[in-house]
C-alpha atoms as a PDB file:
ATOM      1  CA  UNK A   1     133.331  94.643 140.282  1.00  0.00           C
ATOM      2  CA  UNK A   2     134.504  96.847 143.052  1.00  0.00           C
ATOM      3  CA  UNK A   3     135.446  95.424 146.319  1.00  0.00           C
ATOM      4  CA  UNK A   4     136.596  96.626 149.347  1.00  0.00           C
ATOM      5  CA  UNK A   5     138.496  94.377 152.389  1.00  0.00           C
ATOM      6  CA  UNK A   6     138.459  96.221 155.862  1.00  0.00           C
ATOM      7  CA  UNK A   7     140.139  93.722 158.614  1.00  0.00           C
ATOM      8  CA  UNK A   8     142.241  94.411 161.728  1.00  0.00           C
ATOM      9  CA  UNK A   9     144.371  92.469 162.810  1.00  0.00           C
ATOM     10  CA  UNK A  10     146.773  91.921 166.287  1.00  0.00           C
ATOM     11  CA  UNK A  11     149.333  89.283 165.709  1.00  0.00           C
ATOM     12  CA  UNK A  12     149.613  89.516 161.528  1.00  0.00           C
ATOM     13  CA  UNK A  13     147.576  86.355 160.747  1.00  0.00           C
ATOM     14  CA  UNK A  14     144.059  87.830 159.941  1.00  0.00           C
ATOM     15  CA  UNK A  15     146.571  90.166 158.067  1.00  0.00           C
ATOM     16  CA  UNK A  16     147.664  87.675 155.966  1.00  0.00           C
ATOM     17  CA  UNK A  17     144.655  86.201 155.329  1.00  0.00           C
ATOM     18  CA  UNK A  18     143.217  89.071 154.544  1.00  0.00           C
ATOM     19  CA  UNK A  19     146.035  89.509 151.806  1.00  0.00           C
ATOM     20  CA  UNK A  20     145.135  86.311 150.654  1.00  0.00           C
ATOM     21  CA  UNK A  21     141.415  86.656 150.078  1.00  0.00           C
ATOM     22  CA  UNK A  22     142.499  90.471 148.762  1.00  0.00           C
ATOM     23  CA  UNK A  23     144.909  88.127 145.816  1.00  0.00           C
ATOM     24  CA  UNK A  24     141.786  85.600 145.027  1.00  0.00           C
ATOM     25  CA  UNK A  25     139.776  88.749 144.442  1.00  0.00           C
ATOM     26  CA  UNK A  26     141.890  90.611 142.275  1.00  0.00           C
ATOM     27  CA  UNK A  27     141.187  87.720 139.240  1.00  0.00           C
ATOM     28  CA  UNK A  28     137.750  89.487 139.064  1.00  0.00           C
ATOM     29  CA  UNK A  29     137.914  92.249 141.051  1.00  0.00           C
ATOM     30  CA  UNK A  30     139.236  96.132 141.603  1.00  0.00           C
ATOM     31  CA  UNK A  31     140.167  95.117 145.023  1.00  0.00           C
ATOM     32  CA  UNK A  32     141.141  97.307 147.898  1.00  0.00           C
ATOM     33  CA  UNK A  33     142.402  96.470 151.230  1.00  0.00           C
ATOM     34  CA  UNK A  34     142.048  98.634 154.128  1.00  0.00           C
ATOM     35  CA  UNK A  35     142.702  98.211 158.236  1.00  0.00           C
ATOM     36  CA  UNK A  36     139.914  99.311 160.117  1.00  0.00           C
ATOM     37  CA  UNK A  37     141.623 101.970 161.514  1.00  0.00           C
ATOM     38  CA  UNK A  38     142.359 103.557 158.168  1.00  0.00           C
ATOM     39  CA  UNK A  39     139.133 103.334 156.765  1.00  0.00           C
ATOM     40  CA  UNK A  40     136.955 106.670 156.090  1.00  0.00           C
ATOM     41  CA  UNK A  41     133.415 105.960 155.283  1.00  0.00           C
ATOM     42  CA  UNK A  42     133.622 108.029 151.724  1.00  0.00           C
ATOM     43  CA  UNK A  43     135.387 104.444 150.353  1.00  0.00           C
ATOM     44  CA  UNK A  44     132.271 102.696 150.504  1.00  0.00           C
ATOM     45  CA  UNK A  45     131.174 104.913 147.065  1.00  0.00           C
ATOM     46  CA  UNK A  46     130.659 102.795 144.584  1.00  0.00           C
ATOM     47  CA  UNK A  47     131.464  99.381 146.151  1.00  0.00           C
ATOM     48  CA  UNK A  48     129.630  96.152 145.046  1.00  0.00           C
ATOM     49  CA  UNK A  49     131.223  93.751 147.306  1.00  0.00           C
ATOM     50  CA  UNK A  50     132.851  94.269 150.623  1.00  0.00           C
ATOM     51  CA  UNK A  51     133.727  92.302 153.288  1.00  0.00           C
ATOM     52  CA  UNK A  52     134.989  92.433 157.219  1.00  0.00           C
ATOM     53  CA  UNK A  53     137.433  90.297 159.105  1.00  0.00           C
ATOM     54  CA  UNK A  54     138.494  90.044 162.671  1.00  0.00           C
ATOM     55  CA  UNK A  55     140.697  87.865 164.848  1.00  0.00           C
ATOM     56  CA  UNK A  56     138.130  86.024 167.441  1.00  0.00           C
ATOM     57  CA  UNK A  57     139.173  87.498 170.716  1.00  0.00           C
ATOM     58  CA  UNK A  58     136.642  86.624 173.701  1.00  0.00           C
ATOM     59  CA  UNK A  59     134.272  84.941 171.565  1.00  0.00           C
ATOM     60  CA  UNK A  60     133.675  88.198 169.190  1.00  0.00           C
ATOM     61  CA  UNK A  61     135.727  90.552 166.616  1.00  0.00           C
ATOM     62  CA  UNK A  62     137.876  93.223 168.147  1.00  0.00           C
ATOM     63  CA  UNK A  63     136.759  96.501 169.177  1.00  0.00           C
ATOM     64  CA  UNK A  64     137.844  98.107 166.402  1.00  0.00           C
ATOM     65  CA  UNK A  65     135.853  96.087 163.848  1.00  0.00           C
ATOM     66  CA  UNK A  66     132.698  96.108 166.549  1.00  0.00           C
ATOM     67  CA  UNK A  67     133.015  99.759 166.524  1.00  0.00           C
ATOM     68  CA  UNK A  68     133.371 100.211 162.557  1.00  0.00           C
ATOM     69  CA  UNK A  69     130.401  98.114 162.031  1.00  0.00           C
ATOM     70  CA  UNK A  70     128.037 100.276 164.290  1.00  0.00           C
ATOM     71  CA  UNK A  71     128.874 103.292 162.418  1.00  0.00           C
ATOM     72  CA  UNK A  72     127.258 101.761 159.486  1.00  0.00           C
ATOM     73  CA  UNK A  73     124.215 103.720 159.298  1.00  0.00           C
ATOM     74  CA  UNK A  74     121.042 101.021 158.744  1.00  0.00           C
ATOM     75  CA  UNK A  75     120.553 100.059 154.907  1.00  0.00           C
ATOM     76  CA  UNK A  76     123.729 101.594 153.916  1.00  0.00           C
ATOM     77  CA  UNK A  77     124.997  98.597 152.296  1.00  0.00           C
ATOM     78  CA  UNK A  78     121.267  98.049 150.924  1.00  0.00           C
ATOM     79  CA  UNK A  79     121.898  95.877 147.891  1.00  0.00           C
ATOM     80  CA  UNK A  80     125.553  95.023 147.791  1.00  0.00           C
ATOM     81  CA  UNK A  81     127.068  92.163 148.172  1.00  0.00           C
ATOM     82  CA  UNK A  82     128.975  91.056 151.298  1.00  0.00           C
ATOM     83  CA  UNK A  83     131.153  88.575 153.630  1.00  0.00           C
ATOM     84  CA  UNK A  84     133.027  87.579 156.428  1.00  0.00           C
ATOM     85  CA  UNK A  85     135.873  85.755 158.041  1.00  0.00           C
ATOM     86  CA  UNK A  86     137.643  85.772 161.478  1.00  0.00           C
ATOM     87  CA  UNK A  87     140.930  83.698 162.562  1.00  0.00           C
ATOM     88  CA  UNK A  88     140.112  80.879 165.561  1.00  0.00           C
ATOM     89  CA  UNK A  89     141.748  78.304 166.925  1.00  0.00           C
ATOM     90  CA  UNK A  90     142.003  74.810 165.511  1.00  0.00           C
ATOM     91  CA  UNK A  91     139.053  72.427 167.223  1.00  0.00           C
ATOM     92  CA  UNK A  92     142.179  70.486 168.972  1.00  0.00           C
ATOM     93  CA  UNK A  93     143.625  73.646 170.800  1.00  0.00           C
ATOM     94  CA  UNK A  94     140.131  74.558 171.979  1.00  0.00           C
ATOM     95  CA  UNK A  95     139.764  71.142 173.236  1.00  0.00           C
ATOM     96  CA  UNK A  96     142.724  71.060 175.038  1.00  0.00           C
ATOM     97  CA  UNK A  97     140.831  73.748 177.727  1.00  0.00           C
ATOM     98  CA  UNK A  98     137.963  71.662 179.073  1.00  0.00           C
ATOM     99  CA  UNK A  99     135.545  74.629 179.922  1.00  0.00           C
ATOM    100  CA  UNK A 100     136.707  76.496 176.361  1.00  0.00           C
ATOM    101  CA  UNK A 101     134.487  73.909 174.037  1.00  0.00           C
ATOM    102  CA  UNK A 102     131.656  74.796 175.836  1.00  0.00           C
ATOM    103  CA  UNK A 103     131.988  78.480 175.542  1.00  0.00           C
ATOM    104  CA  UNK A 104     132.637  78.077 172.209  1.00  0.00           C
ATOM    105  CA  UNK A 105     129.299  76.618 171.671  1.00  0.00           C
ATOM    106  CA  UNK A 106     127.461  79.130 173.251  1.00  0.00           C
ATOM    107  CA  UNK A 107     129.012  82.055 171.898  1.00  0.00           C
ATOM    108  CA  UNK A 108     130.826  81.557 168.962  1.00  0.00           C
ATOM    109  CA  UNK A 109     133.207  83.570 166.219  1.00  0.00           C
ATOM    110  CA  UNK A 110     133.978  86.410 165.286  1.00  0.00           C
ATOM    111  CA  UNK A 111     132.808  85.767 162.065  1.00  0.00           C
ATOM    112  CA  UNK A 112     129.182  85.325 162.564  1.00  0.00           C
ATOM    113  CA  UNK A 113     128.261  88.398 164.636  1.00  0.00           C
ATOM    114  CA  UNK A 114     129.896  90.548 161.696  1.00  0.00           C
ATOM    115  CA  UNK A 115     127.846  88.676 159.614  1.00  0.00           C
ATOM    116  CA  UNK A 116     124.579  89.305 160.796  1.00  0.00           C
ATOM    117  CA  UNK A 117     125.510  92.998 161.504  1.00  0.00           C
ATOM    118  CA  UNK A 118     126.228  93.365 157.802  1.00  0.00           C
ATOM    119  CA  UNK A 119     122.769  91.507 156.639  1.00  0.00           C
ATOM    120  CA  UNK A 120     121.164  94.144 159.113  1.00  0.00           C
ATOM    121  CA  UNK A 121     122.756  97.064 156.985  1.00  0.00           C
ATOM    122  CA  UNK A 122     121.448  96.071 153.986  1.00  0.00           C
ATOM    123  CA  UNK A 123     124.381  93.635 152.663  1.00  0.00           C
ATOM    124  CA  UNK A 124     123.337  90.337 151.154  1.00  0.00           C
ATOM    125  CA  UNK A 125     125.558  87.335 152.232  1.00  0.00           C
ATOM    126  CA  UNK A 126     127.228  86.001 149.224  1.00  0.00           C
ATOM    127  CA  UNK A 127     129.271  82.934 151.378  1.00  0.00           C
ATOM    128  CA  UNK A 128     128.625  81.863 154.635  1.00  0.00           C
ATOM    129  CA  UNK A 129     130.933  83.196 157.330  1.00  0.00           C
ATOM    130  CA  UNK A 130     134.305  81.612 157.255  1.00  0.00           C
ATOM    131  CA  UNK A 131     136.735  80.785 159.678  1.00  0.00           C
ATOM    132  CA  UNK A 132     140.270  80.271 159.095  1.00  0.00           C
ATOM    133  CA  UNK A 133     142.920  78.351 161.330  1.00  0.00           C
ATOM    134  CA  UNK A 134     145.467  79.384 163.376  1.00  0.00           C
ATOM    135  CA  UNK A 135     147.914  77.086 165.604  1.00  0.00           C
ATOM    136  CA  UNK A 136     147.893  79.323 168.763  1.00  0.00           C
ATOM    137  CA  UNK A 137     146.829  83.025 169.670  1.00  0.00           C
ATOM    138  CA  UNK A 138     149.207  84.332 167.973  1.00  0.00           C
ATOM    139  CA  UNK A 139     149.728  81.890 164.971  1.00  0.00           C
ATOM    140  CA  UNK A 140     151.239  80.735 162.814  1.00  0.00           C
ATOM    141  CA  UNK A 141     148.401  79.895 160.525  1.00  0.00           C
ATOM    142  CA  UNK A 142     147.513  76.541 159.956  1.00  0.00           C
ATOM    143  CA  UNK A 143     149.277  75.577 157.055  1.00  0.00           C
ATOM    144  CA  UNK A 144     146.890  75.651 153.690  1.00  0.00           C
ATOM    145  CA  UNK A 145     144.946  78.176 155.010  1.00  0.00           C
ATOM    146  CA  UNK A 146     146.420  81.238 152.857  1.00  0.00           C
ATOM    147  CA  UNK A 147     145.611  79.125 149.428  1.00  0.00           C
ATOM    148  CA  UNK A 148     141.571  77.822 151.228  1.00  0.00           C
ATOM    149  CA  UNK A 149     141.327  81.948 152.275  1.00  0.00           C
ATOM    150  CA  UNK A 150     142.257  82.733 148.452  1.00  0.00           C
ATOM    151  CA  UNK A 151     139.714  79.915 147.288  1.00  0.00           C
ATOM    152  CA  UNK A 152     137.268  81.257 149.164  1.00  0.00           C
ATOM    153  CA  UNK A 153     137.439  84.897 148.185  1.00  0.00           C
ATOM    154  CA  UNK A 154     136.800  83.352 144.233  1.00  0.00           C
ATOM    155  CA  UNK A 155     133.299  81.782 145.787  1.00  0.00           C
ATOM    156  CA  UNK A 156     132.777  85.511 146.842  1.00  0.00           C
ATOM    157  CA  UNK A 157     132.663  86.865 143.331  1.00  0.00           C
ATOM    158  CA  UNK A 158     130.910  83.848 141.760  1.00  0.00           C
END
């Protein structure tokens, strides 16, 4: 199977993440990891699987990703397989803001919204959107995290 990774990135932990899930891959996968700011639309030839992270920043995935996903023309990704993830906080740091819980509830990851734009190109959502854990805005990850992001990237090609 051919896959494809496209993530950005601001402090290096949806980086590494990204490197992890790009590793679980590779056991079944021709695997290729790309920033968003690198990517040129010609890579999406022949791709059976791709899928889009982000760091959660305000609720959503960073410009950059926003603004890769609506360049996807509609049904472009008819028929092939995707996913996607975002770094957040841990549930304890967001509680430790009293008004941040409640934003969270109303508005979410990154994950999800990069989710549904992919499902309205044409991708079919082989995981759920995943969120992985980071201690502060700018890390470290939550320990584990690297070895669940690799785990989860084998559910991706199952």
């Amino acid at each position: 199977m051919k896959s494809i990774l496209i993530y950005d990135s601001q402090y290096g932990n949806t980086e590494k993440i990204a490197q992890s899930i790009r590793d679980g891959l590779a056991e079944q996968s021709q695997v290729t990891l790309i920033r968003v700011g690198d990517f040129k639309s010609e890579m999406l030839e022949g791709v059976e699987l791709l899928i889009v992270g982000s760091p959660t920043q305000g609720f959503k995935p960073t410009a950059a990703i926003k603004d890769f996903l609506k360049a996807i023309p509609t049904n472009q990704l008819k028929g092939m397989r995707a996913a996607a993830f975002d770094t957040r906080l841990t549930q304890k740091n967001i509680d430790k803001t009293p008004v941040l819980p409640f934003f969270v509830k109303m508005f979410g990851y990154a994950a999800e919204p990069i989710a549904k734009t992919l499902e309205k190109c044409g991708g079919h959502l082989v995981v759920p959107p995943e969120g992985f854990y980071v201690v502060d805005t700018e890390g470290p990850l939550v320990e584990g995290e690297l070895d669940r992001a690799a785990d989860w990237a084998r559910k991706c090609c199952a």
